[in-house]
N, C-alpha and C. Protein backbone atom coordinates (compact mmCIF):
# COMPACT_ATOMS: atom_id res chain seq x y z
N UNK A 1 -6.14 -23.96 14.14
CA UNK A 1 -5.38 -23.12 15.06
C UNK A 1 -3.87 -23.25 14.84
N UNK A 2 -3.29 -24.25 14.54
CA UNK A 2 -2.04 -24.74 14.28
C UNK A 2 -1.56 -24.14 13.28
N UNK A 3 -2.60 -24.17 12.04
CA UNK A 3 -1.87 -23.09 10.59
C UNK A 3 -1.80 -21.68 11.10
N UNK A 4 -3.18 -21.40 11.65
CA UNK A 4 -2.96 -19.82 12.06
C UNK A 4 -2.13 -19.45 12.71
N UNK A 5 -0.75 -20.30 14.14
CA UNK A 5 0.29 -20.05 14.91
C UNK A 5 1.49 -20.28 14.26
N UNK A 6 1.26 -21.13 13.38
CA UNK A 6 2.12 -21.19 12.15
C UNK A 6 3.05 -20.13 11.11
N UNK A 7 1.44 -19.20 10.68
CA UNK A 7 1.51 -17.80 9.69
C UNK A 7 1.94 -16.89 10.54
N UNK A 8 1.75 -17.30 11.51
CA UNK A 8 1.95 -15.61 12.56
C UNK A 8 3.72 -16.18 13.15
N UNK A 9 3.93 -17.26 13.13
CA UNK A 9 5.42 -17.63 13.20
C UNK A 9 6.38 -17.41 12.23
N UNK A 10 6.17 -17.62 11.05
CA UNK A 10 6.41 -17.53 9.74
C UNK A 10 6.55 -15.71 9.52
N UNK A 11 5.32 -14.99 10.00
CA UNK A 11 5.54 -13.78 9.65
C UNK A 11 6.56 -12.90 10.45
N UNK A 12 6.26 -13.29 11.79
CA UNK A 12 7.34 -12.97 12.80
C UNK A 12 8.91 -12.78 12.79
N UNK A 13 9.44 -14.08 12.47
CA UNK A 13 10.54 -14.58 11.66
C UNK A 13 10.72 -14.19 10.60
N UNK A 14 9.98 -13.30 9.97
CA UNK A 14 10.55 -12.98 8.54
C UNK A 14 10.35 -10.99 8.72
N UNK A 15 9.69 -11.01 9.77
CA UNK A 15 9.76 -9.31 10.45
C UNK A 15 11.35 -9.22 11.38
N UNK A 16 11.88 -10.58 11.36
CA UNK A 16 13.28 -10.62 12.35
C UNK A 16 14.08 -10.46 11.30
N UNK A 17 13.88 -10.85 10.42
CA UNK A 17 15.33 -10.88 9.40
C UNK A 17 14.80 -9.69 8.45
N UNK A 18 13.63 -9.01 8.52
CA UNK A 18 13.85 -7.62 7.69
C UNK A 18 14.13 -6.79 8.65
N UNK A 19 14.07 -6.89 9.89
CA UNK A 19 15.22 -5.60 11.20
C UNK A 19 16.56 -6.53 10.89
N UNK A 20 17.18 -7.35 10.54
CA UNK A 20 18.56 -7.55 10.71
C UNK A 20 18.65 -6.97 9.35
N UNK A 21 18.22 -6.86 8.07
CA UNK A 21 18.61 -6.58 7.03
C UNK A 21 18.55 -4.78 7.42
N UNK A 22 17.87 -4.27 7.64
CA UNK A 22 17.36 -2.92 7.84
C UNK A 22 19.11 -2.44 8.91
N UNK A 23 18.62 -3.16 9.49
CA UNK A 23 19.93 -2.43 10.56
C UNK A 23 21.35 -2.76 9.95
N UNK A 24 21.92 -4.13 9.15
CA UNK A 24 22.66 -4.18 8.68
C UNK A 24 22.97 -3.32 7.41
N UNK A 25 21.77 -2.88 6.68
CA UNK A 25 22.25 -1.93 5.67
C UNK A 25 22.63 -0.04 6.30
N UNK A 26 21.67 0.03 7.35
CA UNK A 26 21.80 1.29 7.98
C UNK A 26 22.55 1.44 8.80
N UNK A 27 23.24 0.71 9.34
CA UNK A 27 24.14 1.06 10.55
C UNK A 27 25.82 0.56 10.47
N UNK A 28 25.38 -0.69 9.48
CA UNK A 28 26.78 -1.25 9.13
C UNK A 28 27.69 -1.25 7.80
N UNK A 29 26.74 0.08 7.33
CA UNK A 29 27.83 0.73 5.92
C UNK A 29 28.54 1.37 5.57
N UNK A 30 29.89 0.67 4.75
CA UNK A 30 30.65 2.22 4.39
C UNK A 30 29.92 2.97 3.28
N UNK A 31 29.52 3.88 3.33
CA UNK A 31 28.71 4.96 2.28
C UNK A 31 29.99 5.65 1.43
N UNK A 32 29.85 5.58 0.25
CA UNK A 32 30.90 5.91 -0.74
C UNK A 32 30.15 7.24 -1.61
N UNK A 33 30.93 8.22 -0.77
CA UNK A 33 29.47 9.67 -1.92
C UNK A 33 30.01 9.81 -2.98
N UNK A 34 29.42 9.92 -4.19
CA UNK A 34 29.32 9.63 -5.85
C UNK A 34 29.45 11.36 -6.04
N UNK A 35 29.93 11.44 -7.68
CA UNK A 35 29.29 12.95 -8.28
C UNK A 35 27.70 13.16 -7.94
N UNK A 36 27.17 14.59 -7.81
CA UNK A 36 26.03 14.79 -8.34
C UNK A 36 25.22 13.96 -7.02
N UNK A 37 25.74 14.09 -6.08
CA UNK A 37 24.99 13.84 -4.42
C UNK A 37 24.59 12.61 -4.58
N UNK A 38 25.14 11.36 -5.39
CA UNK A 38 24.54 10.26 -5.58
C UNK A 38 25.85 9.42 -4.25
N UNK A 39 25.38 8.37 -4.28
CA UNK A 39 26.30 7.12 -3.73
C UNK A 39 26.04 6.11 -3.61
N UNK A 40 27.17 5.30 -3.08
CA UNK A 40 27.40 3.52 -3.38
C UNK A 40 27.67 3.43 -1.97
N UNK A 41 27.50 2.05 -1.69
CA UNK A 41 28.02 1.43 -0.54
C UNK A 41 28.45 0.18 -0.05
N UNK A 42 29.29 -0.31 0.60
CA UNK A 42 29.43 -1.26 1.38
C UNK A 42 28.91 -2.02 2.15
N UNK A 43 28.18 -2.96 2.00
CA UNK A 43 27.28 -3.11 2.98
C UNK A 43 27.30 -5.17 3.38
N UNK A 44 26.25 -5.55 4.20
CA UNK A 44 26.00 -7.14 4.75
C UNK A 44 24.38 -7.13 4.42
N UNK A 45 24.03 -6.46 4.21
CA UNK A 45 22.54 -6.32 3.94
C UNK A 45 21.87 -7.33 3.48
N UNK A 46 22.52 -7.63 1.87
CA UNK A 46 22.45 -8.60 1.34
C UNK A 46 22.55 -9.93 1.75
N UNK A 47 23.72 -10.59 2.55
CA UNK A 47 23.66 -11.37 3.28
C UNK A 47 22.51 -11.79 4.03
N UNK A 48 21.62 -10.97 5.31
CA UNK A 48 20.60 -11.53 5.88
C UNK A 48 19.25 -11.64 4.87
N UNK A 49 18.86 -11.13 3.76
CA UNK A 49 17.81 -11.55 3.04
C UNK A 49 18.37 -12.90 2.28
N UNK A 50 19.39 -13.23 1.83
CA UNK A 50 19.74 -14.60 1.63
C UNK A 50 20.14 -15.77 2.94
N UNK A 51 20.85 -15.02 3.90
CA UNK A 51 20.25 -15.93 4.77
C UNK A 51 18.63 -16.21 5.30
N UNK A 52 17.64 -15.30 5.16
CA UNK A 52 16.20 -15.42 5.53
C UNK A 52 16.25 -16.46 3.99
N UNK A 53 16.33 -16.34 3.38
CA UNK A 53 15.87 -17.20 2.18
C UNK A 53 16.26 -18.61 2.29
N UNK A 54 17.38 -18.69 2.84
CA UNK A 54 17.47 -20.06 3.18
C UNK A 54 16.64 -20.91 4.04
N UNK A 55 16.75 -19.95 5.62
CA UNK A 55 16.23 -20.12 6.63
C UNK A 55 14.63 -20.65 6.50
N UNK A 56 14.17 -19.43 5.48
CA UNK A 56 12.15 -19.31 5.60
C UNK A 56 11.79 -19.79 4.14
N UNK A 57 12.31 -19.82 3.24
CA UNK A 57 12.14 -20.02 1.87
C UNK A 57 12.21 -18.45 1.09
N UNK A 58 12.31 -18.89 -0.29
CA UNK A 58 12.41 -18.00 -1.04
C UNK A 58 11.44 -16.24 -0.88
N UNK A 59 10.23 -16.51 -0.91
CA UNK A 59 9.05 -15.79 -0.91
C UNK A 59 9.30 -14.93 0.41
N UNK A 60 9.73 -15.65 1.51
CA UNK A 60 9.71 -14.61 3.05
C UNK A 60 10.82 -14.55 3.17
N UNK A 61 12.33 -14.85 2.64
CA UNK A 61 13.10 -14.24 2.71
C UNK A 61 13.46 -13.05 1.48
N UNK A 62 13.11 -13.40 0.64
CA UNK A 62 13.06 -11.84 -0.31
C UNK A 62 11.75 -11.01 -0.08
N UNK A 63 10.82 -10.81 0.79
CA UNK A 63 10.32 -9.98 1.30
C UNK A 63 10.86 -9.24 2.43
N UNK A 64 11.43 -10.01 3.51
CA UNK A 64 12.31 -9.64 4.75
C UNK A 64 13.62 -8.93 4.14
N UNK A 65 14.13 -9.19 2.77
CA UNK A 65 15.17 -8.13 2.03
C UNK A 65 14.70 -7.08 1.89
N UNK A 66 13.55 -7.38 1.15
CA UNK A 66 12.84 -6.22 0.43
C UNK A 66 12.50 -4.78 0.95
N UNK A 67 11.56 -5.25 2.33
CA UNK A 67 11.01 -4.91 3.38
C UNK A 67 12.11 -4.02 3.98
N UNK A 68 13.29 -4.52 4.27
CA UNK A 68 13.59 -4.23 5.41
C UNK A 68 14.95 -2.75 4.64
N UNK A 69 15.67 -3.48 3.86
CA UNK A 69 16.42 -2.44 2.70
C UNK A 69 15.91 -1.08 2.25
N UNK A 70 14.47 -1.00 1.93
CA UNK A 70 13.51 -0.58 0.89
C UNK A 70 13.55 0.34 2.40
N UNK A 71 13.04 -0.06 3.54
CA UNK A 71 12.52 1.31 5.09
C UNK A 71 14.00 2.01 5.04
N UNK A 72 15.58 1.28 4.84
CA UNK A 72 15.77 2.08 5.25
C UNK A 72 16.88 3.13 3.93
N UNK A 73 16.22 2.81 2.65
CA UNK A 73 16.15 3.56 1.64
C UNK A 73 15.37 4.87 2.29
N UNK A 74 14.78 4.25 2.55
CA UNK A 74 13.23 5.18 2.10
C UNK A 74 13.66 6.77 4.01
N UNK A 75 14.48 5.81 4.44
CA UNK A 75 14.82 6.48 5.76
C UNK A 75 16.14 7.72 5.60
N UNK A 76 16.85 7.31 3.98
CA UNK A 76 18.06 8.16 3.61
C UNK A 76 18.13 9.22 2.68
N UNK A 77 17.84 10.12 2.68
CA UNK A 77 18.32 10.92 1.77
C UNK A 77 18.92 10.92 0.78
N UNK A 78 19.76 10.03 0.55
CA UNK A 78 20.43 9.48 -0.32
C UNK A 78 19.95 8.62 -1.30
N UNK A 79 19.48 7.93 -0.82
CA UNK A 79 18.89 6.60 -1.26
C UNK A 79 17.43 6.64 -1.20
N UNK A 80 16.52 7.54 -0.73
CA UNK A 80 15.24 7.35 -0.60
C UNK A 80 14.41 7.40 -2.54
N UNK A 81 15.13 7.69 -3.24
CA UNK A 81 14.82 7.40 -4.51
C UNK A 81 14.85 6.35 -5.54
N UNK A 82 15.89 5.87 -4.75
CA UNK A 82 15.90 4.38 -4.98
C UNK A 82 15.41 3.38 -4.27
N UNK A 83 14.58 3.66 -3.87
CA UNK A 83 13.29 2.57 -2.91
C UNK A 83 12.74 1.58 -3.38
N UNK A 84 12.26 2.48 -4.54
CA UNK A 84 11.19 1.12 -5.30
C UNK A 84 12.09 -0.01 -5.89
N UNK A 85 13.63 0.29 -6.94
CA UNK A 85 14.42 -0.66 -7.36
C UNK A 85 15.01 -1.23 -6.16
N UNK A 86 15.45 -0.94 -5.04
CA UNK A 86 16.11 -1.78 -4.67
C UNK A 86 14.84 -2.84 -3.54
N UNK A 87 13.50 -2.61 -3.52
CA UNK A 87 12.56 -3.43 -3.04
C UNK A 87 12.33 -4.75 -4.08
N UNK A 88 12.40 -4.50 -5.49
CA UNK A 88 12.63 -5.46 -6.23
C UNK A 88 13.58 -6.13 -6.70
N UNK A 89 14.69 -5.34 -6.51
CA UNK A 89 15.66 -6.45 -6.26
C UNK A 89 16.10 -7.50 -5.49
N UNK A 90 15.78 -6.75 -3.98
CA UNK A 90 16.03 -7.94 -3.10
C UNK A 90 15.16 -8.45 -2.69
N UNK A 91 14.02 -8.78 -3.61
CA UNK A 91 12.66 -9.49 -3.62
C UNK A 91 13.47 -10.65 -4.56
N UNK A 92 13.77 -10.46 -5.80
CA UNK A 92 14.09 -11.15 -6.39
C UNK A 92 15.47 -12.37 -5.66
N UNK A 93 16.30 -11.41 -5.22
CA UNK A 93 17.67 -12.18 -4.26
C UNK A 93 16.90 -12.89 -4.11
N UNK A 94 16.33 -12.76 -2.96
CA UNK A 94 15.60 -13.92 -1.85
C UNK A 94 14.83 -15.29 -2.59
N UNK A 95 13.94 -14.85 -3.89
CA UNK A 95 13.15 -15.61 -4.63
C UNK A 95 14.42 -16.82 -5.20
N UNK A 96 15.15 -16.04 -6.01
CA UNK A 96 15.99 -17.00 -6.56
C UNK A 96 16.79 -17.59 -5.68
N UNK A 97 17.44 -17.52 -4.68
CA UNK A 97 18.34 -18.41 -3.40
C UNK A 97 17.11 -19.13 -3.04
N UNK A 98 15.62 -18.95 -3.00
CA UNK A 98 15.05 -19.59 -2.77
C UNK A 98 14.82 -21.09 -3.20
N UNK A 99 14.74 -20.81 -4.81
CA UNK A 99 13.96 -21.60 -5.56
C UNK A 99 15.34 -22.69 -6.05
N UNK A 100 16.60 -22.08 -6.17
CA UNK A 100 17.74 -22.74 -6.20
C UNK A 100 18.15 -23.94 -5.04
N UNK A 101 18.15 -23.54 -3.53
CA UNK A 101 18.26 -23.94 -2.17
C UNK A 101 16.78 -25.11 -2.12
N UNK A 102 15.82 -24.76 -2.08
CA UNK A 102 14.61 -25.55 -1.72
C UNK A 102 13.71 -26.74 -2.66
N UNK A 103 13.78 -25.57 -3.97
CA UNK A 103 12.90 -26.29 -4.87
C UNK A 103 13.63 -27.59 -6.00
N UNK A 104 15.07 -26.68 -6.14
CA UNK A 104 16.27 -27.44 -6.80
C UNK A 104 17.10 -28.36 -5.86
N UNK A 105 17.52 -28.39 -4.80
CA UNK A 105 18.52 -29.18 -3.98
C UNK A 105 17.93 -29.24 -2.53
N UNK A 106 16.79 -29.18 -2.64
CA UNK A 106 15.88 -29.62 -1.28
C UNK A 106 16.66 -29.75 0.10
N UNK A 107 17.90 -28.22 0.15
CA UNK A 107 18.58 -28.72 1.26
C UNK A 107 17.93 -28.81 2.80
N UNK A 108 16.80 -28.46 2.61
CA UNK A 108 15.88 -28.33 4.11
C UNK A 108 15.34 -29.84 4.16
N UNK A 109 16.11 -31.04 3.65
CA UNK A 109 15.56 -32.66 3.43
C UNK A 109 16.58 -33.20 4.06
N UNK A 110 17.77 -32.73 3.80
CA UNK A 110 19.42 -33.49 3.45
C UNK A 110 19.71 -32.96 4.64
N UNK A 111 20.30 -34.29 5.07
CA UNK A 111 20.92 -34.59 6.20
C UNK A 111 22.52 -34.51 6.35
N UNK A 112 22.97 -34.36 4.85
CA UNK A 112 24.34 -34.79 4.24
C UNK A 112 24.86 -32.60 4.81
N UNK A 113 25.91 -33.15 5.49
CA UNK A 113 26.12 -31.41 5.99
C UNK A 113 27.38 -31.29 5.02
N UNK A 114 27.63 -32.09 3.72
CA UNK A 114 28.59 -31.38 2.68
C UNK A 114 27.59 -31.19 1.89
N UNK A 115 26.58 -31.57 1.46
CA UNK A 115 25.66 -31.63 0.30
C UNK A 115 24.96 -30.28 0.67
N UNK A 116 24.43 -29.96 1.95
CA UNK A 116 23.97 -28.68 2.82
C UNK A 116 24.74 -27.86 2.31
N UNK A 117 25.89 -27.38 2.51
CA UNK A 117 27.42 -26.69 2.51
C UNK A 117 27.65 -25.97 1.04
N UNK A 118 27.53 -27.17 0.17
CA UNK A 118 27.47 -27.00 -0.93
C UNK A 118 26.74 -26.10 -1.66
N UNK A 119 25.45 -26.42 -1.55
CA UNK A 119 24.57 -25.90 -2.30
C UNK A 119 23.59 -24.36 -1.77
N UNK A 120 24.41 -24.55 -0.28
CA UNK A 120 24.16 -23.15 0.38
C UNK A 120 25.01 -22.07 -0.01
N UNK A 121 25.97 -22.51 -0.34
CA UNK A 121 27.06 -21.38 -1.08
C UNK A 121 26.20 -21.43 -2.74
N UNK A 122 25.91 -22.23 -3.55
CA UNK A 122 25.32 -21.94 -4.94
C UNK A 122 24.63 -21.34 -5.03
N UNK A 123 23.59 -21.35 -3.76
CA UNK A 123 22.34 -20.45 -4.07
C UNK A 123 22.44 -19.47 -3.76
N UNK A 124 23.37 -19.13 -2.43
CA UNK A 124 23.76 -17.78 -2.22
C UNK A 124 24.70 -17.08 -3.84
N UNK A 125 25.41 -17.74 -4.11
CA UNK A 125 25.41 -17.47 -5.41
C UNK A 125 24.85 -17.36 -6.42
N UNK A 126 23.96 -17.77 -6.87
CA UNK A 126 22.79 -17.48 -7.74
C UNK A 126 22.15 -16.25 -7.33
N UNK A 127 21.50 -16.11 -5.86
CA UNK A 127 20.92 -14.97 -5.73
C UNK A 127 21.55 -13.99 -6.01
N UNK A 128 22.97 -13.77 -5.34
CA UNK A 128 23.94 -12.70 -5.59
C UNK A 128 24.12 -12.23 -6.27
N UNK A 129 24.65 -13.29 -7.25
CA UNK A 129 24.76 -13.37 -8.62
C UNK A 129 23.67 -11.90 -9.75
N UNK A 130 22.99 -12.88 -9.85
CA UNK A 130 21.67 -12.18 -10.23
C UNK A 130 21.76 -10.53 -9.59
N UNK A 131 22.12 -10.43 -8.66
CA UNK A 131 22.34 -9.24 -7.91
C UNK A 131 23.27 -7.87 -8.72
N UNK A 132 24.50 -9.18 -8.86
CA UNK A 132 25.27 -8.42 -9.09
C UNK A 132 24.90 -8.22 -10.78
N UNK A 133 24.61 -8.89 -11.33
CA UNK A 133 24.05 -8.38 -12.88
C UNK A 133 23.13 -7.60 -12.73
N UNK A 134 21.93 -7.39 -12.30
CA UNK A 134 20.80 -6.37 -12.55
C UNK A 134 21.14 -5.24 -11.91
N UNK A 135 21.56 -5.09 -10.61
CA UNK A 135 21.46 -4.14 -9.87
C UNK A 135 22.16 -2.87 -10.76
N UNK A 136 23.66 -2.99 -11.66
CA UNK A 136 23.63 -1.76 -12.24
C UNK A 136 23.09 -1.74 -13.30
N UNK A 137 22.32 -2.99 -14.22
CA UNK A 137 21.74 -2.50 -15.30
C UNK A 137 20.44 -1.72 -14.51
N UNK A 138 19.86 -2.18 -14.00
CA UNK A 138 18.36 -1.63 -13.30
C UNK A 138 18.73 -0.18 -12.88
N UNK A 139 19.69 -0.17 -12.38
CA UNK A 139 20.45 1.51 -11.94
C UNK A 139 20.99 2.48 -12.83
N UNK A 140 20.89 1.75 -13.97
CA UNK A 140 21.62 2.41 -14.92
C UNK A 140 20.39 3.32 -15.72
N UNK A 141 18.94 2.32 -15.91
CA UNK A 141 17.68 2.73 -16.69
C UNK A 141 16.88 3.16 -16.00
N UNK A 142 17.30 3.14 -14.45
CA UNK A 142 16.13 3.63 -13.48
C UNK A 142 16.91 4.83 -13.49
N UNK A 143 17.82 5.16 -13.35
CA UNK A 143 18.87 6.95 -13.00
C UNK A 143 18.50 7.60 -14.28
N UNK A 144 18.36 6.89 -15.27
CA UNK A 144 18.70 7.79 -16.88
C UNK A 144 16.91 7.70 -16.95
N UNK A 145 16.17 6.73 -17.39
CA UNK A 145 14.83 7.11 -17.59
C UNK A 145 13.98 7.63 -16.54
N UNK A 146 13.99 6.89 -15.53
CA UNK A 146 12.70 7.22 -14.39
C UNK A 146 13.02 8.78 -13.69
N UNK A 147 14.53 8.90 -13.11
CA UNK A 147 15.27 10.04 -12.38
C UNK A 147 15.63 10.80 -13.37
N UNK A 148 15.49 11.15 -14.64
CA UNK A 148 16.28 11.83 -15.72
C UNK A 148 17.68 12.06 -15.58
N UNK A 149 18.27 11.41 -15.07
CA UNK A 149 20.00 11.78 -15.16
C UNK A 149 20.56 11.73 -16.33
N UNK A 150 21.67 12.57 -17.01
CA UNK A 150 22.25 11.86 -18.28
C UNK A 150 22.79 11.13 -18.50
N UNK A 151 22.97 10.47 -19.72
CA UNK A 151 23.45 9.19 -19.67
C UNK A 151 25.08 8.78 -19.35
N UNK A 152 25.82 10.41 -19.48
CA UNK A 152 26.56 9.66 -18.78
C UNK A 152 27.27 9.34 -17.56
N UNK A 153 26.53 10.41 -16.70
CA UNK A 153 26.34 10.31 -14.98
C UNK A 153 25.86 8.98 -15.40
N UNK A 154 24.65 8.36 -15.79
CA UNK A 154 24.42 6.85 -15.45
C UNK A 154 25.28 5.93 -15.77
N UNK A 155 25.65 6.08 -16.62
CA UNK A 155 26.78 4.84 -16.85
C UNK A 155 27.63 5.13 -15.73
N UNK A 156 28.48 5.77 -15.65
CA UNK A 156 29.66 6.10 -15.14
C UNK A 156 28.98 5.25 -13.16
N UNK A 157 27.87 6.06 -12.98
CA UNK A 157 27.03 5.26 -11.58
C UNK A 157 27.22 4.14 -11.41
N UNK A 158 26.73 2.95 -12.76
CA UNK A 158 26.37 2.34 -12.44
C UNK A 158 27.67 1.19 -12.94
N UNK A 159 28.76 1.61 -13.46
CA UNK A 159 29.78 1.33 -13.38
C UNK A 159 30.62 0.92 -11.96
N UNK A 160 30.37 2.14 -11.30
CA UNK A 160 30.86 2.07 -9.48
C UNK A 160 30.25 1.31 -8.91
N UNK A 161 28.58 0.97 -8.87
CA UNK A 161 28.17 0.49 -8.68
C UNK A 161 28.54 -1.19 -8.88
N UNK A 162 28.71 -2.04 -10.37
CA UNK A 162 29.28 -2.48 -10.11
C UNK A 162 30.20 -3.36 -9.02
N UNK A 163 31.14 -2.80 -9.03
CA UNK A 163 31.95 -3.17 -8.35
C UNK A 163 31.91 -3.06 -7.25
N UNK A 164 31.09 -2.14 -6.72
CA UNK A 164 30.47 -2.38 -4.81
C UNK A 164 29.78 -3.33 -4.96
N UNK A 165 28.58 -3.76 -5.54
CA UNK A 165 27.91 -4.95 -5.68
C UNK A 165 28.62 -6.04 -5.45
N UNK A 166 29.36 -6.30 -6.33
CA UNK A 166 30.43 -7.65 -6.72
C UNK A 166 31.07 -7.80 -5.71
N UNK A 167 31.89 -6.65 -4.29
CA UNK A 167 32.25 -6.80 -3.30
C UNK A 167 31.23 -7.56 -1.98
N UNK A 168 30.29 -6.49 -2.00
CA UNK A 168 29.26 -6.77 -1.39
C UNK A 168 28.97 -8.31 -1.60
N UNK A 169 28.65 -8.82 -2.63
CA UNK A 169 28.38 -10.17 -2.94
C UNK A 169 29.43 -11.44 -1.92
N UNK A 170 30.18 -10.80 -3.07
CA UNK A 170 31.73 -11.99 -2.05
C UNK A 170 31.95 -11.95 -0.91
N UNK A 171 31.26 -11.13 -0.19
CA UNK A 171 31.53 -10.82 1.39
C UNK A 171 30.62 -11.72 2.13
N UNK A 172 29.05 -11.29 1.40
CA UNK A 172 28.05 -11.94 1.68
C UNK A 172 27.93 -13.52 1.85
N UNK A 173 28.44 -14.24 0.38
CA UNK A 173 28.34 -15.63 0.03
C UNK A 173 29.73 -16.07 1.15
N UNK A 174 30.70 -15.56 1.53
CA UNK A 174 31.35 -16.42 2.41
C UNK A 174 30.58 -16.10 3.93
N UNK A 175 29.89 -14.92 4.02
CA UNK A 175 29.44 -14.65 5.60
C UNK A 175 28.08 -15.91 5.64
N UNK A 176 27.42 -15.47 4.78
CA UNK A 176 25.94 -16.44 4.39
C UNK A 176 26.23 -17.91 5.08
N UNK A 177 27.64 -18.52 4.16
CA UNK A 177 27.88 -20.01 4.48
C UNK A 177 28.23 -20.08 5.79
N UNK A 178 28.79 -19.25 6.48
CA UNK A 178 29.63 -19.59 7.95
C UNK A 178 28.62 -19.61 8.53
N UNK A 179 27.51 -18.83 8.64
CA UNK A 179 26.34 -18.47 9.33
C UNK A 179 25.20 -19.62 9.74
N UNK A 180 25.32 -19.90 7.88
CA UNK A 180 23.82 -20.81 7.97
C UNK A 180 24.39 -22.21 8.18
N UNK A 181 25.51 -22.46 8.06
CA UNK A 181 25.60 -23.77 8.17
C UNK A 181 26.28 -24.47 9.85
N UNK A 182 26.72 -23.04 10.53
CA UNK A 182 26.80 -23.27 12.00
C UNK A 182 25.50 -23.37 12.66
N UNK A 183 24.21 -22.20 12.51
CA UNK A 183 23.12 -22.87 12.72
C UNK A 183 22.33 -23.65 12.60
N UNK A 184 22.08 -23.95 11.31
CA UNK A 184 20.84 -24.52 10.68
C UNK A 184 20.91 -25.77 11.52
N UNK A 185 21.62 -26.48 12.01
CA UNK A 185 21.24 -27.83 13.00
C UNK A 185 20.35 -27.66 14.19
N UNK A 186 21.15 -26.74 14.89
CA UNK A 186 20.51 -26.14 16.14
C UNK A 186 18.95 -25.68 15.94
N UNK A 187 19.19 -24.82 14.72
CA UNK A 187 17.26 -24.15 14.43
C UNK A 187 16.28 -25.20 13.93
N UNK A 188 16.88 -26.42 13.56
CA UNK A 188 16.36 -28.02 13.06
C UNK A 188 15.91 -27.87 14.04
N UNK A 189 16.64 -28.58 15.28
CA UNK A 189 16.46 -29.49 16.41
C UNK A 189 15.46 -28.44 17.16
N UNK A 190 15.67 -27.56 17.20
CA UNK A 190 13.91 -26.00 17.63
C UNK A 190 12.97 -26.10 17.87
N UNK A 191 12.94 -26.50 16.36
CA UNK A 191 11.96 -26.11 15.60
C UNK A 191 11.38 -24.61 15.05
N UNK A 192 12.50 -24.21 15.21
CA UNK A 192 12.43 -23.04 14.68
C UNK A 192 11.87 -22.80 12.91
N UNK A 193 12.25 -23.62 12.26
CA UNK A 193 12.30 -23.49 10.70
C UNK A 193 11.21 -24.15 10.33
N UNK A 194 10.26 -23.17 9.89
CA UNK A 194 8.51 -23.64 9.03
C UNK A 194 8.68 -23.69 7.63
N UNK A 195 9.79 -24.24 6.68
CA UNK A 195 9.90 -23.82 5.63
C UNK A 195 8.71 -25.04 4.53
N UNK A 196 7.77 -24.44 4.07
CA UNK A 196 6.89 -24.65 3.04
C UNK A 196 7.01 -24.97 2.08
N UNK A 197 8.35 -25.16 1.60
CA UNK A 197 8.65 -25.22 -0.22
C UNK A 197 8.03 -27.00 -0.80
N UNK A 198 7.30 -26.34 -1.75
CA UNK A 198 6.97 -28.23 -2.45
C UNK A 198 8.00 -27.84 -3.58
């Protein structure tokens, strides 16, 4: 009974941080309209699937990205074509802040709140990171092969792109740290945090 209140805690909590990701990408963006009815944006989005990744581990916080980004792709006109890439991307965010944060620097062990500090900003970096490299190559071969755009609407896209990413990122990795490292004591002492990682 304990595992089963467990999974349904675990899932709960990771249905909370794909509505904070969902509402933070839909409600709290500057939308930048592109040539050719495309666009970029501004966004914190990113931020709560790396904070869920910290919080829940890798696996349920890049699903709670995934999940929650991907509804409200799929909710825009704009963006509803880009659903499927950006569900795997911020599957991946979450995986890698995961596996960096838990599996590499076991900060859900460490008691040390510089060693915490530390390595909560790396992994938010790593995930980001990673972010910010694929997201316009993946945009670049998903616009030109899958969407037929020409190639050089795609480049030129995923050029802009770019550099919203890279913003987006740096916004994220300093919001991420202020966030998780003012809570994470408080959600200790909870028991709020079921995190699973061996």
């Amino acid at each position: 009974m304990k595992n089963k209140n467990s999974k349904i805690k675990k899932l709960t909590q990771t249905a909370l941080f794909a509505a904070l990701c969902f509402v933070s990408f839909k409600f709290l963006q500057i939308k930048i309209p592109l040539p050719g009815g495309d666009a970029t944006s501004l966004h914190i989005g990113n931020a709560f699937c790396v904070l869920a990744a910290l919080l829940l581990g890798g696996l349920y916080g890049g699903l709670a990205g995934a999940i929650g980004m991907t509804i409200a792709d799929i909710m825009d006109p704009v963006y509803i074509l880009g659903a499927p890439k950006t569900f795997i991307l911020k599957l991946c965010i979450g995986l890698i802040t995961g596996l960096v944060a838990h599996k590499y620097a076991k900060i859900n062990k460490s008691t040390d709140k510089k060693y915490v500090f530390r390595w909560s900003i790396i992994s938010s970096i790593c995930g980001l990171g990673f972010n910010v490299i694929f997201d316009p190559i993946v945009g670049y071969f998903y616009k030109q092969y899958i969407l037929g755009q020409p190639q050089k609407a795609a480049s030129v896209l995923a050029k802009i792109s770019a550099v919203t990413t890279l913003v987006n990122a740096i916004v994220s990795v300093i919001l991420v740290a202020l966030i998780y490292n003012s809570i994470i004591g408080t959600l200790k002492k909870s028991d709020f945090l079921l995190l699973e990682e061996k």
